[in-house]
N, C-alpha and C. Protein backbone atom coordinates (compact mmCIF):
# COMPACT_ATOMS: atom_id res chain seq x y z
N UNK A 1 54.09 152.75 98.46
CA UNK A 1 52.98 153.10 97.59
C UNK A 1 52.91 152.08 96.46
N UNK A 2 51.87 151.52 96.53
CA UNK A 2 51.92 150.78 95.02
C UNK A 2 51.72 151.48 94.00
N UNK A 3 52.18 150.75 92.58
CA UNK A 3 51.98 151.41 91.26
C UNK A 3 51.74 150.53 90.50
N UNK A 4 51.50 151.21 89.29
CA UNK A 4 50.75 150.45 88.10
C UNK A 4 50.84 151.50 87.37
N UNK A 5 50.84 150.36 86.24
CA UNK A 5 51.58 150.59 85.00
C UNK A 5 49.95 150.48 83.74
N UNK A 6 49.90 152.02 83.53
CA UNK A 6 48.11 151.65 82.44
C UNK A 6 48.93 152.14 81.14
N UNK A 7 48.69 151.13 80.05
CA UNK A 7 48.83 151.25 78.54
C UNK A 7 47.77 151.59 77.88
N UNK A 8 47.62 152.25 77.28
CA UNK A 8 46.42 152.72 76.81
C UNK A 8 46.69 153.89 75.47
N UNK A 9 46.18 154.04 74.45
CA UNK A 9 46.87 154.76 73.39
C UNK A 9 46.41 156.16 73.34
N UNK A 10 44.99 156.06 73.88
CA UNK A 10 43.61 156.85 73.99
C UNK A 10 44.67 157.78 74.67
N UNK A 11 45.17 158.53 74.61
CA UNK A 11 45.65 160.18 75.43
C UNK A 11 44.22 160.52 76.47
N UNK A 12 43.15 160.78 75.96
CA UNK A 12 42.58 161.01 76.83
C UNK A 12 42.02 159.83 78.22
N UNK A 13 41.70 159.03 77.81
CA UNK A 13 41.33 157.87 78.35
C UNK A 13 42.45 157.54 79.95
N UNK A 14 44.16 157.61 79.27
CA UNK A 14 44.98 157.48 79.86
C UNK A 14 44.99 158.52 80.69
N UNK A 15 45.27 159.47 80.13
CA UNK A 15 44.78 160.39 81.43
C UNK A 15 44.02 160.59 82.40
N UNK A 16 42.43 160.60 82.05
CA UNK A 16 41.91 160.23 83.10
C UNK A 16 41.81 158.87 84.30
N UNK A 17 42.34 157.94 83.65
CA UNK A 17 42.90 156.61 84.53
C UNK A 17 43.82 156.87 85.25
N UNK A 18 44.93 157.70 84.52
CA UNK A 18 45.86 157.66 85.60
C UNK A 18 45.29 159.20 86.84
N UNK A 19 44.52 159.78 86.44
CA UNK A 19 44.15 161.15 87.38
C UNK A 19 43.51 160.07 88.32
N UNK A 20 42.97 159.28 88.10
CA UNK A 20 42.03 159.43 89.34
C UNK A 20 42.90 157.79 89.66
N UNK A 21 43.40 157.06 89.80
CA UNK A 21 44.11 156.49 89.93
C UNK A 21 45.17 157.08 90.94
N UNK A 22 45.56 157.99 90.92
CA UNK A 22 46.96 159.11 91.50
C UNK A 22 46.16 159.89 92.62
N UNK A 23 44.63 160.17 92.64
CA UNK A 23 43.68 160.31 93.62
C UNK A 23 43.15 159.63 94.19
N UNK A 24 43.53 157.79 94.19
CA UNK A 24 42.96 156.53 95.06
C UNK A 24 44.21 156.41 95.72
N UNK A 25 45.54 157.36 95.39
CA UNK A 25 46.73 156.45 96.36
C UNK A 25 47.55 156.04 95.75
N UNK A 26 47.72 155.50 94.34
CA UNK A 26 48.42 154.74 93.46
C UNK A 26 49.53 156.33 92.82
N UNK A 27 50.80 155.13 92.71
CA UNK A 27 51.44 155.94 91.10
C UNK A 27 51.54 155.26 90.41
N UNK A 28 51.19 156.14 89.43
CA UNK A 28 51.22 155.75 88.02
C UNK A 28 52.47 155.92 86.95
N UNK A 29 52.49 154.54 86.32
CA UNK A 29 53.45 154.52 85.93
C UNK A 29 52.48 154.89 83.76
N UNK A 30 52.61 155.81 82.95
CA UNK A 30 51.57 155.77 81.69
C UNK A 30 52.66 155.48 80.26
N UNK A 31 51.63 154.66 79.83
CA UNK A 31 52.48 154.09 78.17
C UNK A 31 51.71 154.14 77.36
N UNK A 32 51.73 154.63 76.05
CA UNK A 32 50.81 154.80 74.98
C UNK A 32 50.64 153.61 74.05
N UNK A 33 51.88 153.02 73.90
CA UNK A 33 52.30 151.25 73.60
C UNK A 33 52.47 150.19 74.18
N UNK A 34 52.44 149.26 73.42
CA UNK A 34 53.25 148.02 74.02
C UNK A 34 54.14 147.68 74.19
N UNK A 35 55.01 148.75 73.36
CA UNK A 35 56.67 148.90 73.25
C UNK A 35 57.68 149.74 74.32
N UNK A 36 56.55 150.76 74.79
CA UNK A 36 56.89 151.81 75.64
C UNK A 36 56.74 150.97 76.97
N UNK A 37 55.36 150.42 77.27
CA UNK A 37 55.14 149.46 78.06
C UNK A 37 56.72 148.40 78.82
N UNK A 38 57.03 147.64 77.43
CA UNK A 38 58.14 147.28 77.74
C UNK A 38 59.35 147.30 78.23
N UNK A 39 59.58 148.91 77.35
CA UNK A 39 61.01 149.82 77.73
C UNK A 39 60.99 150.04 79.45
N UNK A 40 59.79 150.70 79.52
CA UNK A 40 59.40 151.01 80.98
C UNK A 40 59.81 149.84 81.97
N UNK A 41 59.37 149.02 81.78
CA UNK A 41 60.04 148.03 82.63
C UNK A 41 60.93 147.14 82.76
N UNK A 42 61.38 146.97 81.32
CA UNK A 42 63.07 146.76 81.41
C UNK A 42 63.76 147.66 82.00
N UNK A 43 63.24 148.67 82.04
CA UNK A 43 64.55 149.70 82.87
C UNK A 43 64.40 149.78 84.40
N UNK A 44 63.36 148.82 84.61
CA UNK A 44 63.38 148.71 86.37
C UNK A 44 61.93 149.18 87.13
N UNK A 45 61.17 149.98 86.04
CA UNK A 45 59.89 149.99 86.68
C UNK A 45 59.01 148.89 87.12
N UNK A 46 58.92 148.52 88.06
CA UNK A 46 58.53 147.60 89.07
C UNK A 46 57.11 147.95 89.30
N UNK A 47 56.18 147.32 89.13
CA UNK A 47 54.90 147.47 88.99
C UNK A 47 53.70 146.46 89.65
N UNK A 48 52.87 146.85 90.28
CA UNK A 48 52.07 145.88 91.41
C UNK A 48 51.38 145.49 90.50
N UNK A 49 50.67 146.36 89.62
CA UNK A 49 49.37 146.04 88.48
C UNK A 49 50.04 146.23 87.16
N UNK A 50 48.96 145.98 86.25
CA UNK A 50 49.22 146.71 84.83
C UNK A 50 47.38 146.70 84.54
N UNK A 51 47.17 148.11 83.95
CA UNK A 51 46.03 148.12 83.21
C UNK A 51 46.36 147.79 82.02
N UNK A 52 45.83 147.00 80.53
CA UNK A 52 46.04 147.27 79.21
C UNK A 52 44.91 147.39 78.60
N UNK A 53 44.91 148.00 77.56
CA UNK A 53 44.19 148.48 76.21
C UNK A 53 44.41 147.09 75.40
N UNK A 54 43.51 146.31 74.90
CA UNK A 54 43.60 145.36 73.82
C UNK A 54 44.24 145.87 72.51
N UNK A 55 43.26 147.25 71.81
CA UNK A 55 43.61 147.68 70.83
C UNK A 55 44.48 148.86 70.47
N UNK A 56 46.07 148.54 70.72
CA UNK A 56 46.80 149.39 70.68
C UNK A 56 47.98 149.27 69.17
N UNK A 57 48.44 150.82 69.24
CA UNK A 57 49.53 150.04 67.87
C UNK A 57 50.42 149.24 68.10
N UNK A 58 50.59 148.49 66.79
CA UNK A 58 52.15 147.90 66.89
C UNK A 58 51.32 146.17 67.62
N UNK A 59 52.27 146.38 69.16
CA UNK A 59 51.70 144.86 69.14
C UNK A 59 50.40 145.81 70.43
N UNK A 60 49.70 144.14 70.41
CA UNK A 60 48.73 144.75 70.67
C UNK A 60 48.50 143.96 72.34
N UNK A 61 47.59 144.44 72.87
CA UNK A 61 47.45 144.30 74.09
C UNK A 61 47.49 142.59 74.71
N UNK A 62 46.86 141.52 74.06
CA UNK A 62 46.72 140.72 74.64
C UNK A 62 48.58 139.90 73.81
N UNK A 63 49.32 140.20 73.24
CA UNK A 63 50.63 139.95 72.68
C UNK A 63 51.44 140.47 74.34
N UNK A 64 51.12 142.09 74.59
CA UNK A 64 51.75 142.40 76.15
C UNK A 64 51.31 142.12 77.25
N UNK A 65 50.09 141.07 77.26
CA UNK A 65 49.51 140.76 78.48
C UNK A 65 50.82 139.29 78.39
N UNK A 66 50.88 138.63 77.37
CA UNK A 66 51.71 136.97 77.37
C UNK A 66 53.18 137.49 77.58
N UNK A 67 53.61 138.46 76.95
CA UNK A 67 54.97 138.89 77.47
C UNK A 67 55.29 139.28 78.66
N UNK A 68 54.23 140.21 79.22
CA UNK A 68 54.36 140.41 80.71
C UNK A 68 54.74 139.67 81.69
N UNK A 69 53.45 138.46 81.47
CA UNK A 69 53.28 137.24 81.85
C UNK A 69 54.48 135.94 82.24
N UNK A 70 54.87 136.15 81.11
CA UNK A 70 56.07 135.19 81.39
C UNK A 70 57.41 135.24 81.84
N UNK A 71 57.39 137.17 81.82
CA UNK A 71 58.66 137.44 82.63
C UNK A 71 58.12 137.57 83.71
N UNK A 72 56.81 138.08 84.57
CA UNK A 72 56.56 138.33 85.72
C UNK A 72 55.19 137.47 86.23
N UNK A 73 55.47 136.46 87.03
CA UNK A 73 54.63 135.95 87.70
C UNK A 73 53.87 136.77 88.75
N UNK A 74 54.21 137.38 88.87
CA UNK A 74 53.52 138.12 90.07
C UNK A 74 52.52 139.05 89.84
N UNK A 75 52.74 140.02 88.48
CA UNK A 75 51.92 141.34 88.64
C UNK A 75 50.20 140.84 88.22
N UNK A 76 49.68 141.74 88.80
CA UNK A 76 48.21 141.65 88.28
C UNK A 76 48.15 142.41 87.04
N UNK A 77 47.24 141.72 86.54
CA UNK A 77 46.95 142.39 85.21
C UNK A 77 45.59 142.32 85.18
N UNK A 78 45.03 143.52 84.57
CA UNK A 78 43.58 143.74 83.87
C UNK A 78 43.63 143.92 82.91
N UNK A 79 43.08 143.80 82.14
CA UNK A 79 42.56 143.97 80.62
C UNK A 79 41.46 144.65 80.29
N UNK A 80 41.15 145.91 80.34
CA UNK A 80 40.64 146.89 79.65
C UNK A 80 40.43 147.39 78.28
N UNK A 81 39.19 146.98 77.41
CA UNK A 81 39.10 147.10 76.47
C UNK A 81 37.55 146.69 75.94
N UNK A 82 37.59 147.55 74.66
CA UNK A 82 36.13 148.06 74.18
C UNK A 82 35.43 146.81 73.63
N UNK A 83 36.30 145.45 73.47
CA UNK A 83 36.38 143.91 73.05
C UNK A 83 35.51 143.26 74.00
N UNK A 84 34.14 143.58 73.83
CA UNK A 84 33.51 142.46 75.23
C UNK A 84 32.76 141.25 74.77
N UNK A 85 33.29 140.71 73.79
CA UNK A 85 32.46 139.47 73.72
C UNK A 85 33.07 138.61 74.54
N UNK A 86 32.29 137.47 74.45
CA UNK A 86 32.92 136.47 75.68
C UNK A 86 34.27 135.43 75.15
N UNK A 87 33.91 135.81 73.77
CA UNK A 87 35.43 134.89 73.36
C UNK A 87 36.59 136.06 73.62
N UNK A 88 36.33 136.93 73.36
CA UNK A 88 37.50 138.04 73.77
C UNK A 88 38.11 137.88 75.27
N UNK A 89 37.19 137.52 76.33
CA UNK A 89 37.10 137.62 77.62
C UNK A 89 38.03 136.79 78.04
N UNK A 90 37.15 135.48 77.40
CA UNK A 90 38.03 134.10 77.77
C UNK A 90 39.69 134.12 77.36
N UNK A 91 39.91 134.27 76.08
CA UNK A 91 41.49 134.70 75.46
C UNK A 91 41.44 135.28 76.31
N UNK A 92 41.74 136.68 77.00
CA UNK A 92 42.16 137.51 77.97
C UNK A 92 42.59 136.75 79.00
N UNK A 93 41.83 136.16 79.06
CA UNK A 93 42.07 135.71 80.45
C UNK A 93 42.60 133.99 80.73
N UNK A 94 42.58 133.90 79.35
CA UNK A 94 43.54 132.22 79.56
C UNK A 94 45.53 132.36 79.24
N UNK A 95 45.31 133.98 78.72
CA UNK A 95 46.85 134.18 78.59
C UNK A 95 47.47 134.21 79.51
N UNK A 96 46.61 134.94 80.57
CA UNK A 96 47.22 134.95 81.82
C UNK A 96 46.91 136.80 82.41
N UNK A 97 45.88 137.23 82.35
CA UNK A 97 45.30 138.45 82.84
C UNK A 97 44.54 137.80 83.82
N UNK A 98 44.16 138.57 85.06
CA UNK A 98 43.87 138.06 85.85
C UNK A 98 42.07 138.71 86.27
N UNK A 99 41.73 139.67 85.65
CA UNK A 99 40.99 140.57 84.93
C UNK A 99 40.50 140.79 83.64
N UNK A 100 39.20 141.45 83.74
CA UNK A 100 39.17 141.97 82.36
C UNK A 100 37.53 142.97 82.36
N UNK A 101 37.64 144.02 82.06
CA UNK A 101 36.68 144.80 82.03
C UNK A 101 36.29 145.82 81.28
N UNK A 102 35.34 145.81 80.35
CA UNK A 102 35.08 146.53 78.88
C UNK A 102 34.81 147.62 79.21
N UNK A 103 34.64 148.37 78.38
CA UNK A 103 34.67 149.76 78.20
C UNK A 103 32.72 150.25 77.84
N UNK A 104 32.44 151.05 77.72
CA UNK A 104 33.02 151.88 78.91
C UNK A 104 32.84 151.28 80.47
N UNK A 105 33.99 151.69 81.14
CA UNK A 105 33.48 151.35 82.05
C UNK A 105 34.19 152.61 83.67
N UNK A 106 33.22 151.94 84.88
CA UNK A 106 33.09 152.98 85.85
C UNK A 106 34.55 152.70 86.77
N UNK A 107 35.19 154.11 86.74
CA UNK A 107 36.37 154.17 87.45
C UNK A 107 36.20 153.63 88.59
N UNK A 108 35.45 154.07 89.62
CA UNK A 108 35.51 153.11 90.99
C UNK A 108 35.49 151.91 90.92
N UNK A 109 34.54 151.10 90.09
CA UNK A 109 34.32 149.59 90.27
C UNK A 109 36.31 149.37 89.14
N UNK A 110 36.48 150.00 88.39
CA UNK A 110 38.06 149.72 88.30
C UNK A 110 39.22 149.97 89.29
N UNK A 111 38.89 150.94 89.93
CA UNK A 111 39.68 151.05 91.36
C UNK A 111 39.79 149.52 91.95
N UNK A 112 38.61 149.69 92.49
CA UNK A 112 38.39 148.75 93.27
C UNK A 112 38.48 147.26 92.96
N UNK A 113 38.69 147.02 91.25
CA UNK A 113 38.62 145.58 91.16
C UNK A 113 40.30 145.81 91.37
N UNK A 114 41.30 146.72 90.98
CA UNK A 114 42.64 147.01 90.99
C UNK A 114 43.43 146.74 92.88
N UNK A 115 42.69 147.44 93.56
CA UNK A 115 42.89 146.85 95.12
C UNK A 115 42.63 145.50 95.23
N UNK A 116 41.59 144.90 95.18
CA UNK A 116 41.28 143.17 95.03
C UNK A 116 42.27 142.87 94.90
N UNK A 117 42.70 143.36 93.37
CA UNK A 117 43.85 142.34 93.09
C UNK A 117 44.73 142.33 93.57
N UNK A 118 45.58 143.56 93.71
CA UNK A 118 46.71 143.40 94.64
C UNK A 118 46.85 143.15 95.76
N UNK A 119 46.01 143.50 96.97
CA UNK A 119 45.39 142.47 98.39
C UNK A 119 45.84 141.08 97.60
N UNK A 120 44.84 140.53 96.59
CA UNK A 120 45.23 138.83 96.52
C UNK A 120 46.62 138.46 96.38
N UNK A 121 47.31 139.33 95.72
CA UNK A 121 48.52 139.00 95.24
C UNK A 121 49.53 139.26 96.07
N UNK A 122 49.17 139.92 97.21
CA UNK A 122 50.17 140.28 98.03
C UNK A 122 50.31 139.19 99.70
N UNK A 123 48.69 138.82 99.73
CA UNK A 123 48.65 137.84 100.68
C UNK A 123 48.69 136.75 99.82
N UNK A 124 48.89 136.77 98.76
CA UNK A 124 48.93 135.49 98.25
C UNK A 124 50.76 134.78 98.32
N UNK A 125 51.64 136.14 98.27
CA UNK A 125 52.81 135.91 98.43
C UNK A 125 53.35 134.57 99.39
N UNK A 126 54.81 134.29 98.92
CA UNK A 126 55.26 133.26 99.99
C UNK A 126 55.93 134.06 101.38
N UNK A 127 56.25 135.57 101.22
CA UNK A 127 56.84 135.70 101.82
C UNK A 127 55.97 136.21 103.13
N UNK A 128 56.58 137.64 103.92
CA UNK A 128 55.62 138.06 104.68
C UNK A 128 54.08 138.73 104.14
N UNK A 129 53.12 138.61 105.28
CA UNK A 129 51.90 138.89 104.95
C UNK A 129 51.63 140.12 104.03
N UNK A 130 52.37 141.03 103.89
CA UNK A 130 52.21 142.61 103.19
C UNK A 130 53.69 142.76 102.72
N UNK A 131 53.99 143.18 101.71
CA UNK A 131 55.74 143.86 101.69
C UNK A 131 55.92 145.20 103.01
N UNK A 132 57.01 145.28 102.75
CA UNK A 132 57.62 145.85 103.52
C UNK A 132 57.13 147.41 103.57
N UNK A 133 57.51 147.81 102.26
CA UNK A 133 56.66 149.10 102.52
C UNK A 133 55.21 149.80 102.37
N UNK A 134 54.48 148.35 102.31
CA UNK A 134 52.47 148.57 102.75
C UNK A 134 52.63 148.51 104.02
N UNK A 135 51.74 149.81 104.52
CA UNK A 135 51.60 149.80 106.36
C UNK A 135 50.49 148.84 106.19
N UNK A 136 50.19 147.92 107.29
CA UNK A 136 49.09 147.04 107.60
C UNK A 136 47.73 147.95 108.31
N UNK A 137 47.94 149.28 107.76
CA UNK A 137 46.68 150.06 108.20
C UNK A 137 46.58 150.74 107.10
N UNK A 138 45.45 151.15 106.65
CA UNK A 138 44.57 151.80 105.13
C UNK A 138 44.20 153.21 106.08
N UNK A 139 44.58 154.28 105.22
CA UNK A 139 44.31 155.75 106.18
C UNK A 139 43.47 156.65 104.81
N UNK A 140 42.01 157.02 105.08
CA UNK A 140 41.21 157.54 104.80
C UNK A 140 40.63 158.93 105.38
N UNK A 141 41.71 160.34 105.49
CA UNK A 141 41.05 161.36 106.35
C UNK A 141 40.53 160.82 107.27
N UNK A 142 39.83 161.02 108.10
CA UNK A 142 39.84 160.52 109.82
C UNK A 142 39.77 158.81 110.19
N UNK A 143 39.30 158.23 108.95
CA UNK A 143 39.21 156.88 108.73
C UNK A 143 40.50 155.89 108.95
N UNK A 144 40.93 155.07 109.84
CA UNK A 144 41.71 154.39 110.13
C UNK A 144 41.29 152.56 110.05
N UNK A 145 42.02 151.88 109.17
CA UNK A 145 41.28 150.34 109.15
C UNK A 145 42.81 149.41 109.50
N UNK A 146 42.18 149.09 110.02
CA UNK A 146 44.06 148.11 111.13
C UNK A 146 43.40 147.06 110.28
N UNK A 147 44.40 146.08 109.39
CA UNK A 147 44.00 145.21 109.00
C UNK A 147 44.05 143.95 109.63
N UNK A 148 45.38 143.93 110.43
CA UNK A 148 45.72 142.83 111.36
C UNK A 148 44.23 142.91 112.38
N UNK A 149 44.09 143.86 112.84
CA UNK A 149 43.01 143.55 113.85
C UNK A 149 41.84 143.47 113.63
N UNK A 150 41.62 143.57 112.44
CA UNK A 150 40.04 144.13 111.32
C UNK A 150 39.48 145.31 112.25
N UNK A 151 39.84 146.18 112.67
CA UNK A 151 39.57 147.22 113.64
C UNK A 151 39.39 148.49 113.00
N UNK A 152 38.12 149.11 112.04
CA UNK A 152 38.33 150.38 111.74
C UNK A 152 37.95 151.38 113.10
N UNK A 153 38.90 152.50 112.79
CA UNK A 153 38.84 153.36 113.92
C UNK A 153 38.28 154.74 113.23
N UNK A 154 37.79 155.60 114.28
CA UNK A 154 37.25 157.29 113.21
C UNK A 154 38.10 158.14 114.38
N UNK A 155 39.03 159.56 113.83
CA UNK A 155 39.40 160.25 114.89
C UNK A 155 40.15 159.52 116.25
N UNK A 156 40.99 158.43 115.99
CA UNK A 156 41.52 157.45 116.54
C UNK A 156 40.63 156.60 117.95
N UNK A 157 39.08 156.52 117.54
CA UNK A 157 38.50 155.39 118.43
C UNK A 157 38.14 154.91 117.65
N UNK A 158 37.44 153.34 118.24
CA UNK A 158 37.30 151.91 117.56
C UNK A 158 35.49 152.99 117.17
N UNK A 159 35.08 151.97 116.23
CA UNK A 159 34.19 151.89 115.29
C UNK A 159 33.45 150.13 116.02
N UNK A 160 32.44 150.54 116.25
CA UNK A 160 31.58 148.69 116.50
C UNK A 160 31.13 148.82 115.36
């Protein structure tokens, strides 16, 4: 199962990210800081994504997007936050977020930019095509998508 890790200070906000987040498939890993953020994964939480909040206490979001960053090459990061000018955007995203999408904004098209990313990052790997524990098939109630074969199936027949 992949996970991800959303910082966000908003109690409510966080909550609903991680609800429906935890209803696309994902666990969620939730931090109200940048500090908590941290703790969390010094202690081994291992994380495919990270959502962040720009404007959080203490340090602030794009400070834990460069820290992230430089201990972990790998994770995706988005940047979520109410900051949408385009100089905001650009910083975001020259620290090293790989994302970035203002507020408000629509949970599916965040789902879905959150799968992108990790698909890229996972075939982007050196190693094998998927880790070990992603099945190379996506299972949707009767919906079956073989990725190796690009073959979606319904009720286990092929789909033309």
């Amino acid at each position: 199962m992949k996970r991800v890790l959303v910082v966000e200070d908003e109690a409510s906000i966080r909550e609903m990210v991680a609800l429906n987040l935890k209803m696309a498939g994902w666990e969620v890993v939730e931090a109200p800081s940048a500090e908590r953020a941290l703790e969390l994964m010094h202690s081994g939480e291992r994380c495919d994504a990270a959502l962040l909040d720009i404007m959080l206490p203490g340090m602030d979001g794009l400070s834990l997007c460069e820290t992230i960053r430089r201990g972990d090459s790998d994770i995706g990061i988005i940047i979520v936050s109410a900051k949408g000018q385009e100089s905001d955007k650009i910083r975001g995203l020259s620290i090293g977020a790989d994302d970035y999408i203002t507020k408000p904004f629509s949970v599916s098209e965040l789902i879905a930019r959150l799968e992108a990313l990790t698909r890229r990052i996972h075939r982007g790997s050196g190693t094998a095509a998927r880790p070990a524990e992603e099945p190379e098939q996506l299972v949707s109630g009767p919906f079956v998508l073989d990725e190796k074969s690009r073959i979606l199936y319904k009720s286990g027949k092929p789909i033309d």
